[in-house]
C-alpha atoms as a PDB file:
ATOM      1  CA  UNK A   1      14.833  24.543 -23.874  1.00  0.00           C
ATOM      2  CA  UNK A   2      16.535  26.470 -21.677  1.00  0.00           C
ATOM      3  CA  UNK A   3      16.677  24.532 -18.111  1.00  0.00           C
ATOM      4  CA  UNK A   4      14.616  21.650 -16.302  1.00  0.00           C
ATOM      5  CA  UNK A   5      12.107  21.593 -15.023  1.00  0.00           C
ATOM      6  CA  UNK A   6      10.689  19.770 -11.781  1.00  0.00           C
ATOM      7  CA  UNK A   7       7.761  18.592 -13.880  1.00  0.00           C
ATOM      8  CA  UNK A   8      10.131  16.774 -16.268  1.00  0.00           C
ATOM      9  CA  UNK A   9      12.025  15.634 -13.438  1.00  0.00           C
ATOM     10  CA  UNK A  10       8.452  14.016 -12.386  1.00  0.00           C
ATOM     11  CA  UNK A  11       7.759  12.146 -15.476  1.00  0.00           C
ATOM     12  CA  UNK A  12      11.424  10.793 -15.932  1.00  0.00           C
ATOM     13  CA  UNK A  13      11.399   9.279 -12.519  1.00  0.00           C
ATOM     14  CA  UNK A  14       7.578   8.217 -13.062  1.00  0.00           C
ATOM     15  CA  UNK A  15       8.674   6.313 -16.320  1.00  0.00           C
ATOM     16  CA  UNK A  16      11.477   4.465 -14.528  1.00  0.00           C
ATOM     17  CA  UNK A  17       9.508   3.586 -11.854  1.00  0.00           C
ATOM     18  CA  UNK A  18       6.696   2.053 -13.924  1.00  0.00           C
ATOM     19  CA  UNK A  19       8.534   1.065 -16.770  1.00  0.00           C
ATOM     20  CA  UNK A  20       5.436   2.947 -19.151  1.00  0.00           C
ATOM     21  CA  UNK A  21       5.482   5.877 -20.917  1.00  0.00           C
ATOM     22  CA  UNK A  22       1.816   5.888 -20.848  1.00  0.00           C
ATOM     23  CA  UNK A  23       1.170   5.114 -17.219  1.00  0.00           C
ATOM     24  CA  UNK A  24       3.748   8.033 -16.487  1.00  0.00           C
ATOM     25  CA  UNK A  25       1.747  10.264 -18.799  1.00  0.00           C
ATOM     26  CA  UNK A  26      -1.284   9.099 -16.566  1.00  0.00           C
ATOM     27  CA  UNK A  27       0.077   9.713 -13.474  1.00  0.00           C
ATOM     28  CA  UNK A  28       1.407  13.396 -14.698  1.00  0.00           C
ATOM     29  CA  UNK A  29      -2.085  14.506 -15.848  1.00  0.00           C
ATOM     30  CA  UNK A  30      -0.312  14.694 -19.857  1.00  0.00           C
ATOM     31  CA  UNK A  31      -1.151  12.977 -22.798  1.00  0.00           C
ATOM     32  CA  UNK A  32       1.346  10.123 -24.380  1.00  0.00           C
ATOM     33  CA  UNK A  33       2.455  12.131 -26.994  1.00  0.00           C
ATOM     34  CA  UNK A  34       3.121  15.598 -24.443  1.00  0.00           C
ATOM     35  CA  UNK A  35       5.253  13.014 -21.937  1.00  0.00           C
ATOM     36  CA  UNK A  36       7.375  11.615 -24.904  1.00  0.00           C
ATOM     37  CA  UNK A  37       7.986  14.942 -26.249  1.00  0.00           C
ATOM     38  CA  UNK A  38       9.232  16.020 -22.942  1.00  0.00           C
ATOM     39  CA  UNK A  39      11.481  13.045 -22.567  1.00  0.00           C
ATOM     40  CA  UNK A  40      12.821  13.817 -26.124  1.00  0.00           C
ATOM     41  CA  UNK A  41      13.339  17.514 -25.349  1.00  0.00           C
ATOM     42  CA  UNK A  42      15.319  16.668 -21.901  1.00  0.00           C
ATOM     43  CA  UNK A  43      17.412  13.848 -24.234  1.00  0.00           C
ATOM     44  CA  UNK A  44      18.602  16.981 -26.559  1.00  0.00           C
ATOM     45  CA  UNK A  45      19.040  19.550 -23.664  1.00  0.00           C
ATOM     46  CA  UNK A  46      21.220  16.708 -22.051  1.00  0.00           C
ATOM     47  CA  UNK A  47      22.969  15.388 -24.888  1.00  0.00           C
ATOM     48  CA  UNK A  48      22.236  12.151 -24.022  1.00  0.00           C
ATOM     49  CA  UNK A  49      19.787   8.885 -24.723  1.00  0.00           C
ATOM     50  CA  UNK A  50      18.186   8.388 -20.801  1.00  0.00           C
ATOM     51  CA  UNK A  51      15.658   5.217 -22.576  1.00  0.00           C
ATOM     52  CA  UNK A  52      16.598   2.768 -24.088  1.00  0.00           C
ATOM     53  CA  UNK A  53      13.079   2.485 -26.636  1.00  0.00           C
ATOM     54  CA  UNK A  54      14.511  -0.965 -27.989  1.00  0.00           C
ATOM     55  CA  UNK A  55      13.467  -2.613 -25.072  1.00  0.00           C
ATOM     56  CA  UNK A  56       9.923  -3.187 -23.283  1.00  0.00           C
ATOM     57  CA  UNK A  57       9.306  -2.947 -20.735  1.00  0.00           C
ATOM     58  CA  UNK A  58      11.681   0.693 -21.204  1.00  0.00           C
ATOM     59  CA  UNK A  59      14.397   0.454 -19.900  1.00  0.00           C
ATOM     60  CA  UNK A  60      17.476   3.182 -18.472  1.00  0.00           C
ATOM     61  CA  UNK A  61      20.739   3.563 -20.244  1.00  0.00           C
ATOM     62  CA  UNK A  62      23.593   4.497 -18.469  1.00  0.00           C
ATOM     63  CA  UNK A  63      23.079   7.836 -18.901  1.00  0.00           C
ATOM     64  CA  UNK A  64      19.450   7.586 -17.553  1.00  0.00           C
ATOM     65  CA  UNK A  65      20.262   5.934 -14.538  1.00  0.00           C
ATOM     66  CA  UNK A  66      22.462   8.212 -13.451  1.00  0.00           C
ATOM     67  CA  UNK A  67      19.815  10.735 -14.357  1.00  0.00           C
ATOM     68  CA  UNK A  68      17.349   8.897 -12.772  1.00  0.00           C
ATOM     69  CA  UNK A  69      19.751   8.879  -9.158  1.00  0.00           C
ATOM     70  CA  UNK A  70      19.803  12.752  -9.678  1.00  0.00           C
ATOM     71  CA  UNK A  71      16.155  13.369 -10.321  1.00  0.00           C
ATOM     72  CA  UNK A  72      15.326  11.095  -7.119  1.00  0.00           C
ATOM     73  CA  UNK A  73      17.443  12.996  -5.056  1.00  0.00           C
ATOM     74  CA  UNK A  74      16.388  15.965  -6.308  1.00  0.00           C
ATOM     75  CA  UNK A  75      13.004  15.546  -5.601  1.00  0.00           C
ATOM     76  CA  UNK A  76      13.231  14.331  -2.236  1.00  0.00           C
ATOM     77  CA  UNK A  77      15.017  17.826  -1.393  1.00  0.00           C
ATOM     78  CA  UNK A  78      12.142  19.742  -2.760  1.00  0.00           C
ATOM     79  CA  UNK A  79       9.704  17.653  -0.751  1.00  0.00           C
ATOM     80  CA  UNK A  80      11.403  18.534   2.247  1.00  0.00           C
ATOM     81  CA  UNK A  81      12.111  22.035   0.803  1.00  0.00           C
ATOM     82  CA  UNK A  82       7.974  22.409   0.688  1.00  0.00           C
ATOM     83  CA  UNK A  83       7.452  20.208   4.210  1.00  0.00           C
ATOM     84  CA  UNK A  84      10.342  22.762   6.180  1.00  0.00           C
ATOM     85  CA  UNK A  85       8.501  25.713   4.218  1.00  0.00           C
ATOM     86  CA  UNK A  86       5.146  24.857   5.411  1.00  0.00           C
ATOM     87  CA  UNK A  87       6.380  24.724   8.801  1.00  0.00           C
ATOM     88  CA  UNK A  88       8.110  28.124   8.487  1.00  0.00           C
ATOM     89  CA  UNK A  89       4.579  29.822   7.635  1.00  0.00           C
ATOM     90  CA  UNK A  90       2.429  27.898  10.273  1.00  0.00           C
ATOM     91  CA  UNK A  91       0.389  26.149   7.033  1.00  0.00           C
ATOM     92  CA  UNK A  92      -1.683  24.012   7.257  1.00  0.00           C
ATOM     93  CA  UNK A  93      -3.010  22.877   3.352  1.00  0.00           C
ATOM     94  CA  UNK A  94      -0.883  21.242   1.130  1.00  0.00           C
ATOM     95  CA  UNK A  95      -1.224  17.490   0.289  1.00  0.00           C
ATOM     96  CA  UNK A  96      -1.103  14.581   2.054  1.00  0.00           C
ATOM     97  CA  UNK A  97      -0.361  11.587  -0.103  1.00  0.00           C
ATOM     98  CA  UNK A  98      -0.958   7.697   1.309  1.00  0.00           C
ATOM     99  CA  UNK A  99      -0.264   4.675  -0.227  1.00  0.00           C
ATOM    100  CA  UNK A 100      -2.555   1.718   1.465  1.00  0.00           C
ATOM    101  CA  UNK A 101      -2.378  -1.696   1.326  1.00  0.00           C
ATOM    102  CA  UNK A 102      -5.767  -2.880  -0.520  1.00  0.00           C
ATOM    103  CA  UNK A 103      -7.335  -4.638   2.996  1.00  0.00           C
ATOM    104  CA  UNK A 104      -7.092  -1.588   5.231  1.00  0.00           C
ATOM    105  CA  UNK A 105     -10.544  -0.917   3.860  1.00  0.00           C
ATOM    106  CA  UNK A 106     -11.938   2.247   1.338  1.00  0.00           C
ATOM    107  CA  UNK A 107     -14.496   2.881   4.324  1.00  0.00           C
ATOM    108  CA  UNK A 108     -11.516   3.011   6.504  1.00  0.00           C
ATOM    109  CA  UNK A 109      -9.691   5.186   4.877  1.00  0.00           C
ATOM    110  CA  UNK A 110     -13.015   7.630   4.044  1.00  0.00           C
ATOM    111  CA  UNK A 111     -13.614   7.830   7.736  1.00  0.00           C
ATOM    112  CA  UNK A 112     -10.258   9.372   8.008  1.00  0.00           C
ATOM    113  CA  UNK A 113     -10.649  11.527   5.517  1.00  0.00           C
ATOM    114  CA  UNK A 114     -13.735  13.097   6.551  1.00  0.00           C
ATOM    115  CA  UNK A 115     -12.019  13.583   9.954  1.00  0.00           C
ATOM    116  CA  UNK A 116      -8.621  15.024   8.662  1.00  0.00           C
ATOM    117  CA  UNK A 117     -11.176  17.570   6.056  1.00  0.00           C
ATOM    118  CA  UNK A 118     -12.476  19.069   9.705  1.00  0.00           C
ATOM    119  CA  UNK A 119      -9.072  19.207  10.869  1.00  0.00           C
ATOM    120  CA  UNK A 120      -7.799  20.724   7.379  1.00  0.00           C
ATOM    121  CA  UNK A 121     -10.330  21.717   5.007  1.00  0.00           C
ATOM    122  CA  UNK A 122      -8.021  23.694   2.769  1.00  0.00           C
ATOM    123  CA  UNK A 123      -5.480  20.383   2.526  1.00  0.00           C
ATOM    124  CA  UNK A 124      -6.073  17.586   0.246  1.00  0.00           C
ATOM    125  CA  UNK A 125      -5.683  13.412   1.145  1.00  0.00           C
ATOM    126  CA  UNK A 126      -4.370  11.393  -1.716  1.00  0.00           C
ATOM    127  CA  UNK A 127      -4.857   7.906  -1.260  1.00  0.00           C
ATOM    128  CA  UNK A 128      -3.174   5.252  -3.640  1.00  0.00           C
ATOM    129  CA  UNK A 129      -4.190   1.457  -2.947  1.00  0.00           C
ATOM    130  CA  UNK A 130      -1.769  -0.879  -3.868  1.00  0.00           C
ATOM    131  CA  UNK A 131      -0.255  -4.032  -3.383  1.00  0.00           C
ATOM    132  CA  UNK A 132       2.101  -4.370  -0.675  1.00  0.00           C
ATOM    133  CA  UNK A 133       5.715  -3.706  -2.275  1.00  0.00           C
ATOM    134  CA  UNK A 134       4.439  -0.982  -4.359  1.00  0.00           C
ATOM    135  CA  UNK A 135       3.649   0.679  -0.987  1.00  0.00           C
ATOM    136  CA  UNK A 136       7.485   0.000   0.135  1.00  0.00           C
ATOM    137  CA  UNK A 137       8.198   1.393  -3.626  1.00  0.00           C
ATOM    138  CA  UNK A 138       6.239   4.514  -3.312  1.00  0.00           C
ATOM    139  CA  UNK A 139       7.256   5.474  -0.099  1.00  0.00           C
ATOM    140  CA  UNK A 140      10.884   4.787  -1.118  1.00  0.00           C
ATOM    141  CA  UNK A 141      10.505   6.857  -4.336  1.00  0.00           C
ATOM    142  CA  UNK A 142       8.782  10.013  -2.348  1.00  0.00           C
ATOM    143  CA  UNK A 143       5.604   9.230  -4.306  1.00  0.00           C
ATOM    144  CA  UNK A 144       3.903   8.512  -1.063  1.00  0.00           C
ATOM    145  CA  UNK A 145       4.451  10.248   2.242  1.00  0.00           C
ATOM    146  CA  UNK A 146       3.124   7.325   4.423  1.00  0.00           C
ATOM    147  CA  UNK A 147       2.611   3.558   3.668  1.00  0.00           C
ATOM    148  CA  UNK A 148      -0.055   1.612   5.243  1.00  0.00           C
ATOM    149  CA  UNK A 149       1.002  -1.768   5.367  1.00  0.00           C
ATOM    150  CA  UNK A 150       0.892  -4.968   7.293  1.00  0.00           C
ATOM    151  CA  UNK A 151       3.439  -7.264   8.595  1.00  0.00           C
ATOM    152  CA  UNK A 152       5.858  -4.068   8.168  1.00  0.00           C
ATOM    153  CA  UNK A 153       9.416  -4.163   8.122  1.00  0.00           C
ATOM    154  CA  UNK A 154      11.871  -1.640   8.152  1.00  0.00           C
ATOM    155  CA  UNK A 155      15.300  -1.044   6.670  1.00  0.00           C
ATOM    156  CA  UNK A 156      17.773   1.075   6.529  1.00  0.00           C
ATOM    157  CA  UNK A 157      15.728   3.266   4.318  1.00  0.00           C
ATOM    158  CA  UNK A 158      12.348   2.729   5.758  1.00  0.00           C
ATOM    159  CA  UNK A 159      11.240   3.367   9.364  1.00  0.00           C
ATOM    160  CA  UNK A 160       8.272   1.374  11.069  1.00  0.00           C
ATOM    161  CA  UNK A 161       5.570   2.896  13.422  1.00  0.00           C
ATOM    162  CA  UNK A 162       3.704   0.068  14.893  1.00  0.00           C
ATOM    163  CA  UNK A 163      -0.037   1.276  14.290  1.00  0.00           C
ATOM    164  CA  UNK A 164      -2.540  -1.781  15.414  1.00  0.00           C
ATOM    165  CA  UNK A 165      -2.790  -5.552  15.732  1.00  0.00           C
ATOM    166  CA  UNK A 166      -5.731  -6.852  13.849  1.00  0.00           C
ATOM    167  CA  UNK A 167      -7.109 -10.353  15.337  1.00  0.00           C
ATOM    168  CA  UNK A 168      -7.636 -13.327  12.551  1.00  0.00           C
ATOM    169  CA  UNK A 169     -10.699 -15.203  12.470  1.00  0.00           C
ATOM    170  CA  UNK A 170     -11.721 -18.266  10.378  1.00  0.00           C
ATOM    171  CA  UNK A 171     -13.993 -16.904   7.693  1.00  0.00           C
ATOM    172  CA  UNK A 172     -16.616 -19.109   5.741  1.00  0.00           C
ATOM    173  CA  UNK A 173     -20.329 -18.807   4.774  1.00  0.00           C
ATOM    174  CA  UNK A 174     -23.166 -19.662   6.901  1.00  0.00           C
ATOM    175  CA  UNK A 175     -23.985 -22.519   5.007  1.00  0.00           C
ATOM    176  CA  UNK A 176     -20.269 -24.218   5.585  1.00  0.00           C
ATOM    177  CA  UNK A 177     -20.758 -27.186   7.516  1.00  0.00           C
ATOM    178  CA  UNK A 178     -18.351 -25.240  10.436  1.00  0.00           C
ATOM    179  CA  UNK A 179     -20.455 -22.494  10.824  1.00  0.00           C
ATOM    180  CA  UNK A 180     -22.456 -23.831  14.074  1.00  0.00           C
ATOM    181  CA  UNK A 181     -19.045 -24.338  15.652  1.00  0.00           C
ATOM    182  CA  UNK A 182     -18.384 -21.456  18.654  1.00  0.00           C
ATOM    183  CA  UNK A 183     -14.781 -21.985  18.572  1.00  0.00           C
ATOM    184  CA  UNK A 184     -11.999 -23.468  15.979  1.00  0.00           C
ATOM    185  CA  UNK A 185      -9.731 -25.446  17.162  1.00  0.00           C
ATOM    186  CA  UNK A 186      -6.435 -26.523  14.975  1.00  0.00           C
ATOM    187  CA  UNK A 187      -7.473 -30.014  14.223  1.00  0.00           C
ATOM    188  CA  UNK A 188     -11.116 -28.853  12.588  1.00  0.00           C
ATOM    189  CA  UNK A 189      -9.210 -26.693   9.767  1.00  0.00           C
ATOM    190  CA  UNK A 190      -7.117 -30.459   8.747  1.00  0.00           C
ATOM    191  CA  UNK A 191      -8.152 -30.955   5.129  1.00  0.00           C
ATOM    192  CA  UNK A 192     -10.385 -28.209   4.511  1.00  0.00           C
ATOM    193  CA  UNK A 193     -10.603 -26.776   1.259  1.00  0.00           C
ATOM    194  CA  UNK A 194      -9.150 -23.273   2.267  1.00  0.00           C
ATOM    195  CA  UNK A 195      -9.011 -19.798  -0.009  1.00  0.00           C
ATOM    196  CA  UNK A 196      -5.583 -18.336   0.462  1.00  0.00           C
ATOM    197  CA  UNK A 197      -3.641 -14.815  -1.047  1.00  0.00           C
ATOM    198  CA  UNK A 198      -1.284 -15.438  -3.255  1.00  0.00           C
ATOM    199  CA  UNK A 199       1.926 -16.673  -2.254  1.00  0.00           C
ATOM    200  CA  UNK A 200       4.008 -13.813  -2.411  1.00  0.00           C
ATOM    201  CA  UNK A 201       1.996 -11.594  -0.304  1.00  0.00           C
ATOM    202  CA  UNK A 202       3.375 -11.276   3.858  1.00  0.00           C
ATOM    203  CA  UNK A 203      -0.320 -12.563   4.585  1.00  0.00           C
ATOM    204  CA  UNK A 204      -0.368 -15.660   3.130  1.00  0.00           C
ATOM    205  CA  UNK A 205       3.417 -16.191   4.328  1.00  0.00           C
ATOM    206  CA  UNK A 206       2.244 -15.927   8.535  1.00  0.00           C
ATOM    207  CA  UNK A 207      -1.030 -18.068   7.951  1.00  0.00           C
ATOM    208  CA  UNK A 208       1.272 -21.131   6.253  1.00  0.00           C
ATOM    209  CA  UNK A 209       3.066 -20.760   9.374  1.00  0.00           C
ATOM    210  CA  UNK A 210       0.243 -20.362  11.773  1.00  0.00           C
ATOM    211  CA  UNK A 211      -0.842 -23.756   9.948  1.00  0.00           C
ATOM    212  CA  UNK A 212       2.808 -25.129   9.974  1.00  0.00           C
ATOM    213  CA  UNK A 213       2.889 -24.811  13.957  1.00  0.00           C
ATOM    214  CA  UNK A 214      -0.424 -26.082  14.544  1.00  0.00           C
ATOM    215  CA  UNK A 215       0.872 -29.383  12.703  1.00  0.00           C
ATOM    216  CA  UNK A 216      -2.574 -28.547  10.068  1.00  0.00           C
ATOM    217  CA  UNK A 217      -2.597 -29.177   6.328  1.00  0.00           C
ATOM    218  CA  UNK A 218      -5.215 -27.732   4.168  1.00  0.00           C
ATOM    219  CA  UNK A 219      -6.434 -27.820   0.961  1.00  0.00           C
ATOM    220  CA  UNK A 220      -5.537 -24.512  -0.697  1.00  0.00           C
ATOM    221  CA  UNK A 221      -8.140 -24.671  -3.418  1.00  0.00           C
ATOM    222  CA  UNK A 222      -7.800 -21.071  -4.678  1.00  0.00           C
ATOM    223  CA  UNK A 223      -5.839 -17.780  -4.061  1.00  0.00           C
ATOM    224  CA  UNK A 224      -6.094 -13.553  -4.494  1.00  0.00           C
ATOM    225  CA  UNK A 225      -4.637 -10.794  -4.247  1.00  0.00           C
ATOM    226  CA  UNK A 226      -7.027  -8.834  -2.587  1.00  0.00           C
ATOM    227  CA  UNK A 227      -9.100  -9.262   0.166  1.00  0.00           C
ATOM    228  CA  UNK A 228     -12.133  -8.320  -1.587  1.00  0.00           C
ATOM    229  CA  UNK A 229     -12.124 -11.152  -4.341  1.00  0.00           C
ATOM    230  CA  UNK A 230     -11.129 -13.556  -1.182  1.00  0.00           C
ATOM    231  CA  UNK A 231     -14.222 -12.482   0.455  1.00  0.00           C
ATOM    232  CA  UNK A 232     -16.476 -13.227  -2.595  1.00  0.00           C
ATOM    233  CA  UNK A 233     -15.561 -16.619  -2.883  1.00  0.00           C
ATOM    234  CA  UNK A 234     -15.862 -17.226   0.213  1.00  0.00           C
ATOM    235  CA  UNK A 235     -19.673 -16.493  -0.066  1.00  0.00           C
ATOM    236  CA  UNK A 236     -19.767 -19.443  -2.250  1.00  0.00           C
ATOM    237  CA  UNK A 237     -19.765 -21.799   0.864  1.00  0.00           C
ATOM    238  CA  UNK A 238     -16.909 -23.908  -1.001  1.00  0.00           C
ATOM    239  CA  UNK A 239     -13.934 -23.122   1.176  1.00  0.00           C
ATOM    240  CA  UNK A 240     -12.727 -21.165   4.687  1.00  0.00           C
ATOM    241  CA  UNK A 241     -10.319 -18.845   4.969  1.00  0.00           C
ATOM    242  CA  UNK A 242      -8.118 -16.941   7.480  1.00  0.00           C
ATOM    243  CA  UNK A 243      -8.890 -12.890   7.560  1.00  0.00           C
ATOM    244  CA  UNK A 244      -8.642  -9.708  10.144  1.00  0.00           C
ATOM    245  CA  UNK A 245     -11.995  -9.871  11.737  1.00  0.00           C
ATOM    246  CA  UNK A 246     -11.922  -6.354  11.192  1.00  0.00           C
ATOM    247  CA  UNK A 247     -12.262  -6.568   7.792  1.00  0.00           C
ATOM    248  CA  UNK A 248     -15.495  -8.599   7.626  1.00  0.00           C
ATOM    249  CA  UNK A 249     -17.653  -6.544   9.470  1.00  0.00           C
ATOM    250  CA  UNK A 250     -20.005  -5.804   6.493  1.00  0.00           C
ATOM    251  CA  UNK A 251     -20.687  -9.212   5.256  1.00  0.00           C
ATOM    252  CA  UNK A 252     -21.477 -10.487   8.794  1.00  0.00           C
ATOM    253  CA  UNK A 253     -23.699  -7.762   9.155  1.00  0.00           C
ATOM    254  CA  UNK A 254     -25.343  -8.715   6.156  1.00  0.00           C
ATOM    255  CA  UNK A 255     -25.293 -12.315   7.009  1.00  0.00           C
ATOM    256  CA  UNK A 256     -23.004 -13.172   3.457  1.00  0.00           C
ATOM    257  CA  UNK A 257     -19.903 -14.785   5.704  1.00  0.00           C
ATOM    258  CA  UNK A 258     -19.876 -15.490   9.494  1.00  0.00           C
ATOM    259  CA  UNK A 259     -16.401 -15.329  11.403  1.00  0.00           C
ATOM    260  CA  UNK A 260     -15.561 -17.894  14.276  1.00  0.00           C
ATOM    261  CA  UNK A 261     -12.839 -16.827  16.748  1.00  0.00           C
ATOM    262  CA  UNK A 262      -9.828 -19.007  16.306  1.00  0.00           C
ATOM    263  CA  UNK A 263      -8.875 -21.374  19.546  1.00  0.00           C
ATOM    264  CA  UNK A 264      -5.385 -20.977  19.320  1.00  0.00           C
ATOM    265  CA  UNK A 265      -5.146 -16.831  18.131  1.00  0.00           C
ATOM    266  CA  UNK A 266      -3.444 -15.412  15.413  1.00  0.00           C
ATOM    267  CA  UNK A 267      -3.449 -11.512  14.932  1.00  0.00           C
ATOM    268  CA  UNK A 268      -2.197  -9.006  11.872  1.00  0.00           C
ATOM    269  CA  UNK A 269      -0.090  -6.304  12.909  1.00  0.00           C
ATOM    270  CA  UNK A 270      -0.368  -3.206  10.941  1.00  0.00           C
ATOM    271  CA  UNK A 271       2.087  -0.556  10.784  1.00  0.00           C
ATOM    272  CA  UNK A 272       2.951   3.010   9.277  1.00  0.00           C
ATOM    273  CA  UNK A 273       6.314   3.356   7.285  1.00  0.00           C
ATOM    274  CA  UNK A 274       7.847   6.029   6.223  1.00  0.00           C
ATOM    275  CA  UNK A 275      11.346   7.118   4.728  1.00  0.00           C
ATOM    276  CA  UNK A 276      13.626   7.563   7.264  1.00  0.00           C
ATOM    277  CA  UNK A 277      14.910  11.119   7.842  1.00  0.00           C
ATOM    278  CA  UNK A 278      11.539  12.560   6.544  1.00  0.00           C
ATOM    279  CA  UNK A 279      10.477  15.877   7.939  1.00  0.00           C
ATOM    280  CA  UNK A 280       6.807  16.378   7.614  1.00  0.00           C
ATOM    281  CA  UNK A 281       4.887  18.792   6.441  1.00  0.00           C
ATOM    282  CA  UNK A 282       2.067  19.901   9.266  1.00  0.00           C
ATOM    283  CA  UNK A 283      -0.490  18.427   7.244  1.00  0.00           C
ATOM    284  CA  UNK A 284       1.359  14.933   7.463  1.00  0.00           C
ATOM    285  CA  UNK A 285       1.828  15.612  10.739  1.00  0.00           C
ATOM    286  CA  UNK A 286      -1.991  16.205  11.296  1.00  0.00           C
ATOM    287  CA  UNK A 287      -2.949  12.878   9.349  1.00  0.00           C
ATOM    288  CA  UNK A 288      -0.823  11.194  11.636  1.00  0.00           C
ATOM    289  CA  UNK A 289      -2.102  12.521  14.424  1.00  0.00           C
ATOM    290  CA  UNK A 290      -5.474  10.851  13.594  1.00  0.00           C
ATOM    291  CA  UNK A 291      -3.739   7.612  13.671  1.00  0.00           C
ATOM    292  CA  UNK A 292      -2.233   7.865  16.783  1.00  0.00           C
ATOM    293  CA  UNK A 293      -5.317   6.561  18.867  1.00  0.00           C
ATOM    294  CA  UNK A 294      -4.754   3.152  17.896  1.00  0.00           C
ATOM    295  CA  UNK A 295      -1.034   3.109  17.556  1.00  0.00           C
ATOM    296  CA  UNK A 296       1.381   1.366  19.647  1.00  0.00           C
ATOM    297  CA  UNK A 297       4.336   3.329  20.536  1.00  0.00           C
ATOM    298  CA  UNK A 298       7.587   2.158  20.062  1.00  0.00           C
END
C-alpha cells in the first residue's frame, strides 16, 4: 500500500466512533473481514497498532488517537473542500445528510423529502434517526450535516438555529377516566400513574420540572426512549403522559389516544444544530431553506 485513502480514513474514524468493527463495516457498505483488513493494512503502512483488539468495546492506542484527531480533521476539510466546490460550479446534487431526533416524526421528515426531490431531484436526503446525543455526536464528527433536535444547546463547537416550539398536551386513552375533562389543570395530574422517557433524555428532564413548579407528584409507572413505544402504552388506558401535540395527530385521528390542552402550558422547542464554521454545500443550503417557514430567527 502505497498511500491512504479517504475511504480508510472513513472506517477508522467510523470504528472509533462506534466502538465496532462490524457496525463500521456496516456503515461503509464492506464486509467484516474487508474493514479489518483495511485497518490491518493502514497499521503496517503506519508502523503502528491504532486498536487496541484486547479490549471490547475496541478501544484507541496512543497511536490511534492521534490518528483518529488527524483523520477527523481531515475529513472535515474535504467536506468543506466538496461544499466550497459545489458552490464554485453552481451544483446543485450531492448529498444531504440529517441526523433526527426519533419524535420529529418519519412522516415529517418524508414530507420534506418529497419537497426538497422537486427542489433537487438529482441530490439525495440521508436521514439517520437517533437518540438525542448521537445527533450532537454525528454532527460533531461530520457524519451529519444538520441535527434535528429538541431542547438544543449549543457550544463552542455546535451552533443552534431555533426552528419551532412544539405545544405539550396531556396524552391518555379515551377510556382514562380524564378524558371527558376540557382542560388539565396541575392538581388533576397529582398521583396519576404517568408514562415518562427515560431519565436521561432533555424531555423527560423539562416535564420533572414542569411537574416540580406546579408543586405535582406523579406516579411514573413506566419509561421509553422513543416516542413511539410511549404512545403504545399509552393506548392501554393505564397511565397519561406529557407529549408535543404535534406528534399525536394520527392516533387522535384514529381515536387510539385523545390529547387535552394543558391549563398551565408547557411547549418543546425544537432547533437545528450544526458545527460551527460549516460552509454548506447548496444542497444543504436548499434543505434548509425548506425549514425556514417555521423557524424562528435568532
Amino acid at each position: 500500500m502505497t498511500a491512504v485513502t479517504f475511504d480508510q480514513l472513513h472506517l477508522y474514524r467510523d470504528i472509533v466512533v462506534t466502538r465496532s468493527l462490524s457496525r463500521a463495516a456496516s456503515m461503509n457498505g464492506i464486509s467484516q473481514s474487508a474493514a479489518s483488513q483495511s485497518i490491518q493494512e493502514l497499521e503496517k503502512h503506519l508502523n503502528v497498532e491504532l486498536l487496541d483488539r484486547s479490549t471490547r468495546p475496541l478501544a484507541m492506542t496512543a497511536a490511534g488517537r492521534l490518528f483518529y484527531d488527524l483523520c477527523r480533521d481531515v475529513l472535515q476539510r474535504k467536506t468543506q473542500f466538496d461544499a466550497d466546490l459545489q458552490v464554485v460550479k453552481g451544483e446543485t446534487a450531492g448529498r444531504v445528510r440529517v441526523a433526527a431526533i426519533y419524535s420529529i416524526g418519519i412522516s415529517e421528515m418524508a414530507g420534506l423529502e418529497s419537497r426538497f426531490r422537486e427542489r433537487c431531484p438529482d441530490a439525495e436526503l440521508v436521514v439517520d434517526y437517533l437518540r438525542p446525543e448521537k445527533v450532537y455526536d454525528a454532527v460533531l464528527e461530520d457524519r451529519a450535516d444538520l441535527g434535528l433536535v429538541s431542547y438544543p444547546a449549543g457550544s463552542r463547537d455546535i451552533a443552534v438555529i431555533p426552528w419551532r416550539r412544539e405545544e405539550m398536551v396531556l396524552a391518555l386513552a379515551p377510556s382514562h377516566e380524564l378524558f371527558s375533562k376540557p382542560v388539565i389543570s396541575p392538581q388533576d395530574l397529582e398521583g396519576q400513574d404517568f408514562i415518562g422517557f427515560d431519565e436521561d433524555l432533555p424531555i423527560r428532564r423539562e416535564v420533572d420540572r414542569y411537574l416540580r413548579e406546579q408543586g405535582v407528584e406523579v406516579n411514573v409507572i413506566m419509561h421509553f426512549d422513543n416516542i413511539q413505544s410511549l404512545k403504545e402504552a399509552l393506548t392501554l388506558g393505564v397511565g397519561v403522559s406529557i407529549l408535543p401535540e404535534r406528534m399525536m395527530h394520527a392516533e387522535v385521528e384514529l381515536g387510539r389516544l385523545a390529547a387535552v390542552p394543558l391549563a398551565v402550558v408547557l411547549f418543546r422547542p425544537l432547533g437545528i444544530i450544526h458545527r460551527r464554521r460549516k460552509r454548506f454545500s447548496p444542497v444543504a443550503e436548499e434543505f434548509l431553506g425548506l425549514l425556514e417557514p417555521t423557524a424562528v430567527a435568532g
